[in-house]
PDB file of N, CA and C in Angstrom:
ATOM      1  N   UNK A   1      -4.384  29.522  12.237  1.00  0.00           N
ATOM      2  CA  UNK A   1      -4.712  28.493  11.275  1.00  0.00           C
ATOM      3  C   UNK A   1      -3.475  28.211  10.436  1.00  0.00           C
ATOM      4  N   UNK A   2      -3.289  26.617  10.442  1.00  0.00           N
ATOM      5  CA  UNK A   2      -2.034  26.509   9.290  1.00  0.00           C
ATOM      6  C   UNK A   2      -2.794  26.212   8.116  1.00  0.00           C
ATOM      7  N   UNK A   3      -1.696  26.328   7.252  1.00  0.00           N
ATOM      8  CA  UNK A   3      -2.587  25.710   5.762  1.00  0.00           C
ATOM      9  C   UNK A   3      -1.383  24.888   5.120  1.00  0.00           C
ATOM     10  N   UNK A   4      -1.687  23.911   4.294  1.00  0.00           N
ATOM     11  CA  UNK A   4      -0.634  22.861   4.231  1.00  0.00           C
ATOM     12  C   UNK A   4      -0.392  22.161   4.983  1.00  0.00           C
ATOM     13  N   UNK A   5      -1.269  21.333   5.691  1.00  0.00           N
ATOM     14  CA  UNK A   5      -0.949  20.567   6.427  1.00  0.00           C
ATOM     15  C   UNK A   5      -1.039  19.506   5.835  1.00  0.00           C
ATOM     16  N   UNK A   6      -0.480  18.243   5.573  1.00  0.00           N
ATOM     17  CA  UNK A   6      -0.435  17.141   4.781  1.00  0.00           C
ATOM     18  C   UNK A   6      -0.001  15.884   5.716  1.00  0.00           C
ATOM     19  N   UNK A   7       0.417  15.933   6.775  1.00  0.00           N
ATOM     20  CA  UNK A   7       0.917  14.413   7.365  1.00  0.00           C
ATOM     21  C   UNK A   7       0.307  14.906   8.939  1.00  0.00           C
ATOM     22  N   UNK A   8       0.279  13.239   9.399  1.00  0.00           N
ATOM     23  CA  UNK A   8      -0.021  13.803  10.783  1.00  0.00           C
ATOM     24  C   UNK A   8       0.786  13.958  11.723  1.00  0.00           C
ATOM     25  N   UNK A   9       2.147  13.808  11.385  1.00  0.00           N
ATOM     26  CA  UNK A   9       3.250  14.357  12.099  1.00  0.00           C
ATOM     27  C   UNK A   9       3.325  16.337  11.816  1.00  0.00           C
ATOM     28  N   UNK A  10       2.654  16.569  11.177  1.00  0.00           N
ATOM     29  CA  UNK A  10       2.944  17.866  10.384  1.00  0.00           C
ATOM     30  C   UNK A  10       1.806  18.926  11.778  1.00  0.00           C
ATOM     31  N   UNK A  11       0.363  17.872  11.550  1.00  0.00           N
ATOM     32  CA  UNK A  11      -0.779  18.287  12.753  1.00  0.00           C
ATOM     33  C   UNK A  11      -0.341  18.180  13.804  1.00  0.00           C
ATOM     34  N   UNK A  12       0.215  17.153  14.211  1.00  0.00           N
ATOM     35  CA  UNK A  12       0.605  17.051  15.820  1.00  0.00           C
ATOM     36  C   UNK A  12       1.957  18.025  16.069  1.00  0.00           C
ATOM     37  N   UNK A  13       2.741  18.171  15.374  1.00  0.00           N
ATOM     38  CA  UNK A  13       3.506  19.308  15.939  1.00  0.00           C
ATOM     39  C   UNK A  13       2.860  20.814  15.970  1.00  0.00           C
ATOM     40  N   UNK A  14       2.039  21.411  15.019  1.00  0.00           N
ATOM     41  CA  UNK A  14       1.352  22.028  14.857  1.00  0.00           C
ATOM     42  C   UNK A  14       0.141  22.670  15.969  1.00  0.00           C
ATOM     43  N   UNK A  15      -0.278  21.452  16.729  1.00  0.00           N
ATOM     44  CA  UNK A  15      -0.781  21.107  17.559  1.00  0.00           C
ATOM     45  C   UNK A  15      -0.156  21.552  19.170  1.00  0.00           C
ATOM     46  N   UNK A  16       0.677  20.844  18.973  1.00  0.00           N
ATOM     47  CA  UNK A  16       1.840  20.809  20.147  1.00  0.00           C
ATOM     48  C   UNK A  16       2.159  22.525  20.525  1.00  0.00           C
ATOM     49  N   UNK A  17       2.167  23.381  19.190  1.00  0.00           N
ATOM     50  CA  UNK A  17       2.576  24.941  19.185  1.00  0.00           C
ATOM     51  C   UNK A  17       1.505  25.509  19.289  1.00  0.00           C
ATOM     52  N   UNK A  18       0.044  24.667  19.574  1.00  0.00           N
ATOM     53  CA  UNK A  18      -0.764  25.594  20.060  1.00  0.00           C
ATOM     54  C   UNK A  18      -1.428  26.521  19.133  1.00  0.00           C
ATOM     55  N   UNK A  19      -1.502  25.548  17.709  1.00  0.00           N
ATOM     56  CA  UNK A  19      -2.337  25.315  16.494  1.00  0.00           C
ATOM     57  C   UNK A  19      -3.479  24.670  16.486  1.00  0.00           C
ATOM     58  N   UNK A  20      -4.959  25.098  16.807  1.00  0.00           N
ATOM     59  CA  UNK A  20      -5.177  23.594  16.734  1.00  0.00           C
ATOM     60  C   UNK A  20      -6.473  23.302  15.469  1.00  0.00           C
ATOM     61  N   UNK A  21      -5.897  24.497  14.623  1.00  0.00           N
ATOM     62  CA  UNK A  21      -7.087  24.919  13.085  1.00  0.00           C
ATOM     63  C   UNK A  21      -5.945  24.498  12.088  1.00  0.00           C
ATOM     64  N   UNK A  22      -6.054  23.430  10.966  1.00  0.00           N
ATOM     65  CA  UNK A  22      -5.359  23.696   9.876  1.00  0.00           C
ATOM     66  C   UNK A  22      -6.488  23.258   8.509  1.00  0.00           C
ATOM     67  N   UNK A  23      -5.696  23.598   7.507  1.00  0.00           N
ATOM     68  CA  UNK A  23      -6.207  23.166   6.100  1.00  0.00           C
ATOM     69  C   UNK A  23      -4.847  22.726   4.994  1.00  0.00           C
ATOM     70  N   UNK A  24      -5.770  21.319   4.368  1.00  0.00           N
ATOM     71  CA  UNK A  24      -4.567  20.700   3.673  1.00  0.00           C
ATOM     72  C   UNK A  24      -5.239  19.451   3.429  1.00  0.00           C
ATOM     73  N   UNK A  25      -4.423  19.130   2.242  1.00  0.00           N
ATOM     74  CA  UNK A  25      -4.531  17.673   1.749  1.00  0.00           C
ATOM     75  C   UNK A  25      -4.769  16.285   3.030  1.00  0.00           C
ATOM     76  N   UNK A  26      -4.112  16.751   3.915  1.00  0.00           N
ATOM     77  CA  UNK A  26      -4.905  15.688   5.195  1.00  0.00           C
ATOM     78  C   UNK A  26      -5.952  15.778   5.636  1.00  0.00           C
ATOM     79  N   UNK A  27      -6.570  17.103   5.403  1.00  0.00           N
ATOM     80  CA  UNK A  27      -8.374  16.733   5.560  1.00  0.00           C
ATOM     81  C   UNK A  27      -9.025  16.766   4.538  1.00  0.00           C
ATOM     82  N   UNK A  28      -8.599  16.909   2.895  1.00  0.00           N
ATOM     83  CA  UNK A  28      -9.214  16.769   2.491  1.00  0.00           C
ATOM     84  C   UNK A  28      -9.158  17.293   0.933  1.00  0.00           C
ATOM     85  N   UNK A  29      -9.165  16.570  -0.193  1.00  0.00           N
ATOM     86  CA  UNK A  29      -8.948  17.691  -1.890  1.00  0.00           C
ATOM     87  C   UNK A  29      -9.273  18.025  -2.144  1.00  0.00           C
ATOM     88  N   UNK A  30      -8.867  19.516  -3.030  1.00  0.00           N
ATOM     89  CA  UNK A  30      -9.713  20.217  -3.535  1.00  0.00           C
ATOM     90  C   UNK A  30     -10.757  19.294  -4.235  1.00  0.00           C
ATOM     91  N   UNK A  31     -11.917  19.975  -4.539  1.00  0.00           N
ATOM     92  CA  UNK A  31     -13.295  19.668  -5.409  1.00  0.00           C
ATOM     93  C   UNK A  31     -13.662  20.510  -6.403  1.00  0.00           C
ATOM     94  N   UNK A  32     -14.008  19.750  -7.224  1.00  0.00           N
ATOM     95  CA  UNK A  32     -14.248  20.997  -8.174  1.00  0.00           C
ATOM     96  C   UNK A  32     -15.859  21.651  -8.254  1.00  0.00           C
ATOM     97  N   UNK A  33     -16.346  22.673  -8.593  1.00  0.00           N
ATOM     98  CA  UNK A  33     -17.574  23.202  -9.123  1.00  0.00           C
ATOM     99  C   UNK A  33     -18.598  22.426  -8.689  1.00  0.00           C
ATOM    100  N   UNK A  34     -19.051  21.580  -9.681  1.00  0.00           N
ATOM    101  CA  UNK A  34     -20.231  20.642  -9.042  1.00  0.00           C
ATOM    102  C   UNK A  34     -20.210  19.962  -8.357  1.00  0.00           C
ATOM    103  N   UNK A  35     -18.914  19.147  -7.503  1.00  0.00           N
ATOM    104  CA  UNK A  35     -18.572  18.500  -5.819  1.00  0.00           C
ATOM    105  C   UNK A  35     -19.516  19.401  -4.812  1.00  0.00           C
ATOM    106  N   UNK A  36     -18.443  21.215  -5.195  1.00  0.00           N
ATOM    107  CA  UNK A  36     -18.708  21.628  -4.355  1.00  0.00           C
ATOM    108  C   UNK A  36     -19.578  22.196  -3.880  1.00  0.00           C
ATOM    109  N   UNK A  37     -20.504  22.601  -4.819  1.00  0.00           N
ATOM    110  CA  UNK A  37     -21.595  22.592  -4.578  1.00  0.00           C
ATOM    111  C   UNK A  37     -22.901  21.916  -4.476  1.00  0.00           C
ATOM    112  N   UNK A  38     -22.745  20.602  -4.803  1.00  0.00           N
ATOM    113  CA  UNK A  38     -23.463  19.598  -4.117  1.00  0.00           C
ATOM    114  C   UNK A  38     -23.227  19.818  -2.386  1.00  0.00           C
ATOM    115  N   UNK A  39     -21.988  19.728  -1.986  1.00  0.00           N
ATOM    116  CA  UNK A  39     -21.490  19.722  -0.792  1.00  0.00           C
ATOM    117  C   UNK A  39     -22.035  20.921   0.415  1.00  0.00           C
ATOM    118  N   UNK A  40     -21.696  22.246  -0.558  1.00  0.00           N
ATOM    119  CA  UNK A  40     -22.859  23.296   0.237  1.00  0.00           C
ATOM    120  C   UNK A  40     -24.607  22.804   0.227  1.00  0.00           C
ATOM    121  N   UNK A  41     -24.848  22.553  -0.479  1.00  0.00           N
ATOM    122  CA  UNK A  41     -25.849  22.136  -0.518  1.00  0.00           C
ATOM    123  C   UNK A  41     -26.677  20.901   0.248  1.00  0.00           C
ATOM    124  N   UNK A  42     -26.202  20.140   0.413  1.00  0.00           N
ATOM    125  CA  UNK A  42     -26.292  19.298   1.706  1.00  0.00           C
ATOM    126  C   UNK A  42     -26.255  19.959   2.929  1.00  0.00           C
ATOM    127  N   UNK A  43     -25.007  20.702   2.844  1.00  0.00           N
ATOM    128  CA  UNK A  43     -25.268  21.634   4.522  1.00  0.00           C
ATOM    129  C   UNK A  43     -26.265  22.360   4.738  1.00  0.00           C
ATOM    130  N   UNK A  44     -27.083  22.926   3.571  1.00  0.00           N
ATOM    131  CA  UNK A  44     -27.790  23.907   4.015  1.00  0.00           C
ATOM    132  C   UNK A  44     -29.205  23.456   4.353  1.00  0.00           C
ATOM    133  N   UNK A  45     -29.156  22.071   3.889  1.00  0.00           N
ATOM    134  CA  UNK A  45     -30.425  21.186   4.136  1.00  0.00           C
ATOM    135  C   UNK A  45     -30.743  20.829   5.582  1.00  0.00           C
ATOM    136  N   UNK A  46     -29.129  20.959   5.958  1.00  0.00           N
ATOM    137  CA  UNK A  46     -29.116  20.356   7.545  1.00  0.00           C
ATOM    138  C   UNK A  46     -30.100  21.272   8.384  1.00  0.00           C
ATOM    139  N   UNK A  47     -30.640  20.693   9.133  1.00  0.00           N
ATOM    140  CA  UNK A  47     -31.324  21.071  10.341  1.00  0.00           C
ATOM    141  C   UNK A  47     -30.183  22.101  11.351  1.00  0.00           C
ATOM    142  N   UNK A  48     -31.022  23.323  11.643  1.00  0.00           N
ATOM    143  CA  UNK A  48     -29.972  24.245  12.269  1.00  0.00           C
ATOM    144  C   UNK A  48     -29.581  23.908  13.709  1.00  0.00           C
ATOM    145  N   UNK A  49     -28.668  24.355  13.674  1.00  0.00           N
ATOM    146  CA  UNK A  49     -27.716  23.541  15.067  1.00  0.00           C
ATOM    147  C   UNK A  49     -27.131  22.642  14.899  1.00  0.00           C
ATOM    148  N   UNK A  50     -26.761  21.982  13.678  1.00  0.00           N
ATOM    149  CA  UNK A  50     -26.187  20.258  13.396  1.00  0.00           C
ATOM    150  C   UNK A  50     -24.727  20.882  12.536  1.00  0.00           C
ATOM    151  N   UNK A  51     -24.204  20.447  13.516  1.00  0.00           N
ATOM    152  CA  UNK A  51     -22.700  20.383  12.879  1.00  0.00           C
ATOM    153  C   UNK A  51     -22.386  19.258  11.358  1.00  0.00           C
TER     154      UNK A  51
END
């Protein structure tokens, strides 16, 4: 897994080395407290087996 991944030149080389897990501002910003747990919270509503 990389972390810091920020451009998609950054993923695709990353990629290329046979990376193919990262975390970073290209998928996505931090959230704070009540985002994020709204956010768990939706998942756990999901029906099991649902990505």
């Amino acid at each position: 897994m990389a972390e810091g991944v920020e451009t998609e030149a950054q993923r695709a080389l990353l990629t290329g080395m046979g990376c193919p897990i990262g975390q970073g501002y290209l998928f996505g910003f931090p959230a704070d407290e009540e985002s994020f747990a709204a956010n768990l919270n939706r998942m756990r509503e999901r029906p099991s087996g649902c990505n």
